[in-house]
N, C-alpha and C. Protein backbone atom coordinates (compact mmCIF):
# COMPACT_ATOMS: atom_id res chain seq x y z
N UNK A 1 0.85 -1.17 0.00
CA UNK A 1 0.00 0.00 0.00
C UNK A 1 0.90 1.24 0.00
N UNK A 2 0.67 2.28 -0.80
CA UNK A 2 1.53 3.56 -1.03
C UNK A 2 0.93 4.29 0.43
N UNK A 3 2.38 5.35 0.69
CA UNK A 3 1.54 6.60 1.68
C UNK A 3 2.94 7.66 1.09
N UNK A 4 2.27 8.62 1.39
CA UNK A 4 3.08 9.57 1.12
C UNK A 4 4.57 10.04 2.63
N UNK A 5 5.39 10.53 1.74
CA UNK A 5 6.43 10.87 2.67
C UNK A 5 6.53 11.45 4.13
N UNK A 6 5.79 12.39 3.98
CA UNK A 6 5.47 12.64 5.36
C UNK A 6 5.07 11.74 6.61
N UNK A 7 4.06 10.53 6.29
CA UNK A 7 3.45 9.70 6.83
C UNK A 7 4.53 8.66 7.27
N UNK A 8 5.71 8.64 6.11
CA UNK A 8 6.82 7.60 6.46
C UNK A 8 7.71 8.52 7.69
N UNK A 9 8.10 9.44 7.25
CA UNK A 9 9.21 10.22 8.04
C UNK A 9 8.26 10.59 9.55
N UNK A 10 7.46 10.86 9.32
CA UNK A 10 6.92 10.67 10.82
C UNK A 10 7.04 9.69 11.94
N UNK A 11 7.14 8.57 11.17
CA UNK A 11 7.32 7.06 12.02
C UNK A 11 9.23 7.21 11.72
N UNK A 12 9.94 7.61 11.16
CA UNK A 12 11.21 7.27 10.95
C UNK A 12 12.27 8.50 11.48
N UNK A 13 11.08 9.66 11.96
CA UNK A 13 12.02 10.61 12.25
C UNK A 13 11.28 10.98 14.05
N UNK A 14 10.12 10.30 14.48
CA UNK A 14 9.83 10.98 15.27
C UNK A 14 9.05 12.54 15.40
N UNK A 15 8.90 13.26 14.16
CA UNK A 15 8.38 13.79 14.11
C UNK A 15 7.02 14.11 13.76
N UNK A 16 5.89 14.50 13.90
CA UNK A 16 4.62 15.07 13.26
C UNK A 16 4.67 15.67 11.76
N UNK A 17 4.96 14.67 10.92
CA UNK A 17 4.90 15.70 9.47
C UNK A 17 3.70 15.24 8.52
N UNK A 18 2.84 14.75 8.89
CA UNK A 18 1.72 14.42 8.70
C UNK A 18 0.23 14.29 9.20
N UNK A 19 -0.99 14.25 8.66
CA UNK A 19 -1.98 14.71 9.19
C UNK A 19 -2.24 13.19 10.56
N UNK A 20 -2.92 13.22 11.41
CA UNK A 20 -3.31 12.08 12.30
C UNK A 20 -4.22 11.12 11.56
N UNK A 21 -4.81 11.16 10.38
CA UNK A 21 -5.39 10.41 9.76
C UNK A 21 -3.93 9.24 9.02
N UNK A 22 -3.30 9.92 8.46
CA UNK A 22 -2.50 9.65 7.71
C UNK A 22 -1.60 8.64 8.42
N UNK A 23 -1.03 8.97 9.60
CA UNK A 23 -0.61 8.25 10.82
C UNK A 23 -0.92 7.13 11.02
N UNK A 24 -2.33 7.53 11.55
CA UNK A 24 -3.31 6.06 11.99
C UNK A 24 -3.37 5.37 10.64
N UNK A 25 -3.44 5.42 9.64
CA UNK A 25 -3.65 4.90 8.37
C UNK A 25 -1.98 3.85 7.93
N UNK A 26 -1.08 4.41 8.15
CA UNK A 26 0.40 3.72 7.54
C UNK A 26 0.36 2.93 8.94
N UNK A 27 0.49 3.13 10.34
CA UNK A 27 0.70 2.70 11.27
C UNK A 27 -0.42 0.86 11.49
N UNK A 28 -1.71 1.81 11.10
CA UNK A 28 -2.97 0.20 10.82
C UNK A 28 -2.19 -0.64 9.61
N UNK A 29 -1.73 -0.09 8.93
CA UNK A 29 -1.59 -0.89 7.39
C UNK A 29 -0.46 -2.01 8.06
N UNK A 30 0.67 -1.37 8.79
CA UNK A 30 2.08 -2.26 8.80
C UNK A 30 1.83 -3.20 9.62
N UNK A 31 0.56 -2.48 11.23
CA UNK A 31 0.45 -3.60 12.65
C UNK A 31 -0.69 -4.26 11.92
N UNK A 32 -1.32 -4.35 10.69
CA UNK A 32 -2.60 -4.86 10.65
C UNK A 32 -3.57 -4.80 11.53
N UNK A 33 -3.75 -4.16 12.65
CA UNK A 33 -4.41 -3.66 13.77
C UNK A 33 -5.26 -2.58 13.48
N UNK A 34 -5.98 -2.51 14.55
CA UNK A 34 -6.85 -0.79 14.44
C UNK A 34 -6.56 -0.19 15.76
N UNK A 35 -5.59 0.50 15.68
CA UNK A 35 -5.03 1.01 16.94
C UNK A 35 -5.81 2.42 17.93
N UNK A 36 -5.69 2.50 18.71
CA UNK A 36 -6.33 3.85 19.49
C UNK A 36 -5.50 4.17 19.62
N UNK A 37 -5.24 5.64 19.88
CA UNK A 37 -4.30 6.87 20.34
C UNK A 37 -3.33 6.33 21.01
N UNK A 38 -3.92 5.34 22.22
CA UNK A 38 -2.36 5.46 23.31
C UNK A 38 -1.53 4.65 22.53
N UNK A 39 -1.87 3.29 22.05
CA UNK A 39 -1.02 2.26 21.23
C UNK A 39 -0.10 2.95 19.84
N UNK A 40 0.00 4.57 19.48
CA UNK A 40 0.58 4.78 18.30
C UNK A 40 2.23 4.95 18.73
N UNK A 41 2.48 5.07 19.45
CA UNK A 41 4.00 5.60 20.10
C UNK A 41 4.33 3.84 19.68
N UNK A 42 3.61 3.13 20.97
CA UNK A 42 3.92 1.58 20.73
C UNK A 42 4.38 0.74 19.18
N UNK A 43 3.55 1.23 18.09
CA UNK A 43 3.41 0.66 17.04
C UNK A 43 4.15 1.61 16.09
N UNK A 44 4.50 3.21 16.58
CA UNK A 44 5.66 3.75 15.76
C UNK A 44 6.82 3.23 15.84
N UNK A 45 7.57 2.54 16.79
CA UNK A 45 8.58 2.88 17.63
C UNK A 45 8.74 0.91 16.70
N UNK A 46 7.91 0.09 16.80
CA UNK A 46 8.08 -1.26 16.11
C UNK A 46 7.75 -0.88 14.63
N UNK A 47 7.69 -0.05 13.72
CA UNK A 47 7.62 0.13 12.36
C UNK A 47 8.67 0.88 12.30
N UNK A 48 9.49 1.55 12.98
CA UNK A 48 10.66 2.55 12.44
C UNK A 48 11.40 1.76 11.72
N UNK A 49 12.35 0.75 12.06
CA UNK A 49 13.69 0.30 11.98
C UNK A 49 12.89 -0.98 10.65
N UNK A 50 11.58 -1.57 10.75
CA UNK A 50 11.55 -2.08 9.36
C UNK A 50 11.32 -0.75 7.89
N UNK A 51 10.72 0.45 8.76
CA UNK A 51 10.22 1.38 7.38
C UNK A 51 11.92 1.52 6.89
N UNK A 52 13.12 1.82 7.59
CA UNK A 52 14.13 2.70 7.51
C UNK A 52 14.71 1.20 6.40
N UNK A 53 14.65 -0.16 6.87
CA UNK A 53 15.11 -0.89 6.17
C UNK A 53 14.39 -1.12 4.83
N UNK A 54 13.44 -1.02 4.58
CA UNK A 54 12.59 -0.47 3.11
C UNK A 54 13.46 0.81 2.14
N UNK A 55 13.21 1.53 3.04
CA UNK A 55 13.85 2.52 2.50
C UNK A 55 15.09 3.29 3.19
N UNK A 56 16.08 2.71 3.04
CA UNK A 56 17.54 3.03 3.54
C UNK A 56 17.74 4.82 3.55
N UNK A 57 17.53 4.93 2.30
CA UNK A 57 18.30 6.30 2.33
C UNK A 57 17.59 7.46 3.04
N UNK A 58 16.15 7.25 3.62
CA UNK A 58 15.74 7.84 4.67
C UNK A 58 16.46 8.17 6.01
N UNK A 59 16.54 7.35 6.26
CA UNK A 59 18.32 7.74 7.65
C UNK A 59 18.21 8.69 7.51
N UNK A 60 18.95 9.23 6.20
CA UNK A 60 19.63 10.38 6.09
C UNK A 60 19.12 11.73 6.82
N UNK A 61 17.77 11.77 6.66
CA UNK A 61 16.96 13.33 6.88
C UNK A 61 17.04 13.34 7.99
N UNK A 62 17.10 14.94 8.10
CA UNK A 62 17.22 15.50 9.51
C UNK A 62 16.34 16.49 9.45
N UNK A 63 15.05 16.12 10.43
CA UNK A 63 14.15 17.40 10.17
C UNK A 63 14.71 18.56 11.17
N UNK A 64 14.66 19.73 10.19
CA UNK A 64 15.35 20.93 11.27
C UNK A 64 14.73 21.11 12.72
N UNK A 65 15.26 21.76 13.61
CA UNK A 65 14.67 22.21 14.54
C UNK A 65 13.95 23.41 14.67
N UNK A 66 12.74 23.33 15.77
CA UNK A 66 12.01 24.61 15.25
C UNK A 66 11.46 24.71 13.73
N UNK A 67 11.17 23.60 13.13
CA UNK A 67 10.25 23.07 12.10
C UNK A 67 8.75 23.27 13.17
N UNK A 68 7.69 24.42 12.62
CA UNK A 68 6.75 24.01 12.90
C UNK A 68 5.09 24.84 12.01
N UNK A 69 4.16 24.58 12.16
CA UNK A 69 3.09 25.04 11.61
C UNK A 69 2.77 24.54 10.40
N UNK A 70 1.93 24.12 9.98
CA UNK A 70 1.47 23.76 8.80
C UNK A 70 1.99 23.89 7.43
N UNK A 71 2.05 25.16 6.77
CA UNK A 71 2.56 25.51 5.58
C UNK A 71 4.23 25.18 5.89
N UNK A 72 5.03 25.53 7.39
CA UNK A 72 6.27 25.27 7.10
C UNK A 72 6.78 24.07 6.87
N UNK A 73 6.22 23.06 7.38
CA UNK A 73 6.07 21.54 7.37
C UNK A 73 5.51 21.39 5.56
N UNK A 74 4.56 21.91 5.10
CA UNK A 74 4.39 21.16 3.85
C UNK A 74 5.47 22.09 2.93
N UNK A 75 6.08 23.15 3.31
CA UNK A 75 7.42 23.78 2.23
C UNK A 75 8.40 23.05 2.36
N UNK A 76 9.03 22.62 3.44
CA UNK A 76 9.97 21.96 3.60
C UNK A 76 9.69 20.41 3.05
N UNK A 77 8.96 19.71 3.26
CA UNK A 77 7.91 18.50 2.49
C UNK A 77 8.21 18.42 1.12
N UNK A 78 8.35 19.48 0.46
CA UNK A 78 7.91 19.54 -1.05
C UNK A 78 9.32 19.73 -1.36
N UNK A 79 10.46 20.24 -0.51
CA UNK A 79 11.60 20.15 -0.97
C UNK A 79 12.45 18.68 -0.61
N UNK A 80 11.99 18.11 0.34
CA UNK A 80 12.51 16.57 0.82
C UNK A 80 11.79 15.59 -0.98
N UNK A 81 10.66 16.14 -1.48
CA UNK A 81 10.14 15.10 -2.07
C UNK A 81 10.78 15.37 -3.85
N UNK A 82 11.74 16.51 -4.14
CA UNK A 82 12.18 16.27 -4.78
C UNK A 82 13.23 15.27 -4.91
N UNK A 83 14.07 15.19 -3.50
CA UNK A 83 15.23 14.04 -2.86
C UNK A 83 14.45 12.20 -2.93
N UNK A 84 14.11 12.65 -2.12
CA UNK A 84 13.36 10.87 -2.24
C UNK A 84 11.99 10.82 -2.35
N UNK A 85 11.82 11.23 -3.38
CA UNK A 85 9.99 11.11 -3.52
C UNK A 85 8.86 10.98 -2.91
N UNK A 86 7.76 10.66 -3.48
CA UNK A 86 6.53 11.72 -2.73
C UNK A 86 5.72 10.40 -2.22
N UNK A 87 5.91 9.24 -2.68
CA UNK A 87 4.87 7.83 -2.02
C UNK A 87 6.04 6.67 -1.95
N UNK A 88 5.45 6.06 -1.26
CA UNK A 88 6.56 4.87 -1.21
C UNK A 88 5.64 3.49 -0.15
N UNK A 89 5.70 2.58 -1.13
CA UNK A 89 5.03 1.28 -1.02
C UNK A 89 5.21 0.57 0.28
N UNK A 90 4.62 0.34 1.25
CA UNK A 90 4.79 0.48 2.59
C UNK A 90 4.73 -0.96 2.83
N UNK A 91 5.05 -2.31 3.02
CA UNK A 91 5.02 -3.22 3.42
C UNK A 91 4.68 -3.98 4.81
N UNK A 92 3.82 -4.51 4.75
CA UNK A 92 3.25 -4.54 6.73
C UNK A 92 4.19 -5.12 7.27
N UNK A 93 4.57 -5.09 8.42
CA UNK A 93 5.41 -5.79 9.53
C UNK A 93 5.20 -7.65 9.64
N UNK A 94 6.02 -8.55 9.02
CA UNK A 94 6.08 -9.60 9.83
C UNK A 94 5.20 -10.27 10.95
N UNK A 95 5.75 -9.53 11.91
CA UNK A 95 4.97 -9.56 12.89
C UNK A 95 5.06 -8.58 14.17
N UNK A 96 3.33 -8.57 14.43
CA UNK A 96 3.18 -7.30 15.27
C UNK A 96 2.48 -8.12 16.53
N UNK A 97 2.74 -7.76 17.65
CA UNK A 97 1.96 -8.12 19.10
C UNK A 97 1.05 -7.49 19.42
N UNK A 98 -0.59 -7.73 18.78
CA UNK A 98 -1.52 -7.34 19.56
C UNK A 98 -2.06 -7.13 20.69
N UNK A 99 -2.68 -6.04 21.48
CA UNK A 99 -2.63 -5.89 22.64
C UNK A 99 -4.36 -5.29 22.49
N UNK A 100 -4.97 -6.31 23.66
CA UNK A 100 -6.09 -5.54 23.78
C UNK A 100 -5.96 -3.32 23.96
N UNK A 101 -6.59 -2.82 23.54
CA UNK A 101 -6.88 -1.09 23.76
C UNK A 101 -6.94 -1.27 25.19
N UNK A 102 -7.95 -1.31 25.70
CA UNK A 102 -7.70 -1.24 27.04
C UNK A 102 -7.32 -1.71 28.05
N UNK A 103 -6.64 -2.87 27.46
CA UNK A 103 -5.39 -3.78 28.80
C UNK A 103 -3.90 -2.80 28.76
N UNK A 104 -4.00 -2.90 27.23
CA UNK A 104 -2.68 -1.84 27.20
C UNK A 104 -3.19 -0.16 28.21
N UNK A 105 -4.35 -0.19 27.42
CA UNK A 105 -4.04 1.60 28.52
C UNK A 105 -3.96 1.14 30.04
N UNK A 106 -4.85 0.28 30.69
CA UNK A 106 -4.74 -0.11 32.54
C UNK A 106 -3.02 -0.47 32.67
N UNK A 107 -2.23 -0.72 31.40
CA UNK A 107 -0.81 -1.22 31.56
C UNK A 107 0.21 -0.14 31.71
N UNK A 108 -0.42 0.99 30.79
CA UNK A 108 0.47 2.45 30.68
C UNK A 108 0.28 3.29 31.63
N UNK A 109 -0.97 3.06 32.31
CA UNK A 109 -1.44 4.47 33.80
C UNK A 109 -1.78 3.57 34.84
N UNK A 110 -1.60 4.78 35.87
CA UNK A 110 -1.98 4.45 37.22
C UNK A 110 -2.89 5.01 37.57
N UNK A 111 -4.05 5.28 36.57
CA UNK A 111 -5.30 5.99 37.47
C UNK A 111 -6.37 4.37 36.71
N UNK A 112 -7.06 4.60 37.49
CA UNK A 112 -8.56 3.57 36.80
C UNK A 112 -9.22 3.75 35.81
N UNK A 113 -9.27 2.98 34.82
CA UNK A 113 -9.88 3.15 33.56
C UNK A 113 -11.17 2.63 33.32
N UNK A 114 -12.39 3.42 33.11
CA UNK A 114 -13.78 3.24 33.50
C UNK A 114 -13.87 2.98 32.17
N UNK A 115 -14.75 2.03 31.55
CA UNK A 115 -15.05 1.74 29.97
C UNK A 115 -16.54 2.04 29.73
N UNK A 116 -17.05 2.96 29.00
CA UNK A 116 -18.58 2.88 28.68
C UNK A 116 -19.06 2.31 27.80
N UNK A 117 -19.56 1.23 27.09
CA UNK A 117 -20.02 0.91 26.63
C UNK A 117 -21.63 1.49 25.79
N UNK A 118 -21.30 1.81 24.35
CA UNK A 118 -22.83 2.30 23.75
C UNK A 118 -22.81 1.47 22.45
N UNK A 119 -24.54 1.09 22.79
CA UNK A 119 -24.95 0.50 21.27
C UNK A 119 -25.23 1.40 20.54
């Protein structure tokens, strides 16, 4: 499945250079999962080192510091995508360790996690 650059370098640089749709979208594709918010750190952090081995010459980028706001993120974007292009074929992970959503969150905090249930 293609995603665009931003969506990769986000998982490979640690940074936000993409929308949260976009995120949740490359991040579901690689864990085959449907992840909630707290599980994305979890499932970035196990897609980095296979995305970087896909695509090697990613390493390289260094997003500046004090990179921030919208338009500066997509100017700088548009000059990375003349370097290594603008989509890149994303291959799912091997294997990923599913974790119930909310065993993992009672696993990450120490306050009580109340679940509501609606039909």
């Amino acid at each position: 499945m293609y995603f665009n650059l931003g969506a990769v370098l986000t998982i490979t640089t640690g940074r936000l250079l993409c929308s949260l749709d976009e995120l949740y979208g490359i991040l579901n594709h690689m864990t085959g999962d449907s992840l909630f918010t707290h599980q994305l750190p979890r499932a970035s952090e196990a897609c980095e080192k296979p995305l970087l081995a896909q695509f090697p010459k990613l390493a390289e980028v260094q997003v500046p510091d004090g990179l921030s706001g919208k338009d500066a993120v997509e100017s700088w974007l548009e000059q990375q995508k003349s370097v290594y292009g603008n989509t890149f074929d994303v291959e799912p992970l091997k294997a990923w360790h599913h974790v119930d959503p909310l065993d993992e969150l009672v696993d990450i905090t120490d306050q009580p996690v109340i679940a509501v249930v609606v039909d």
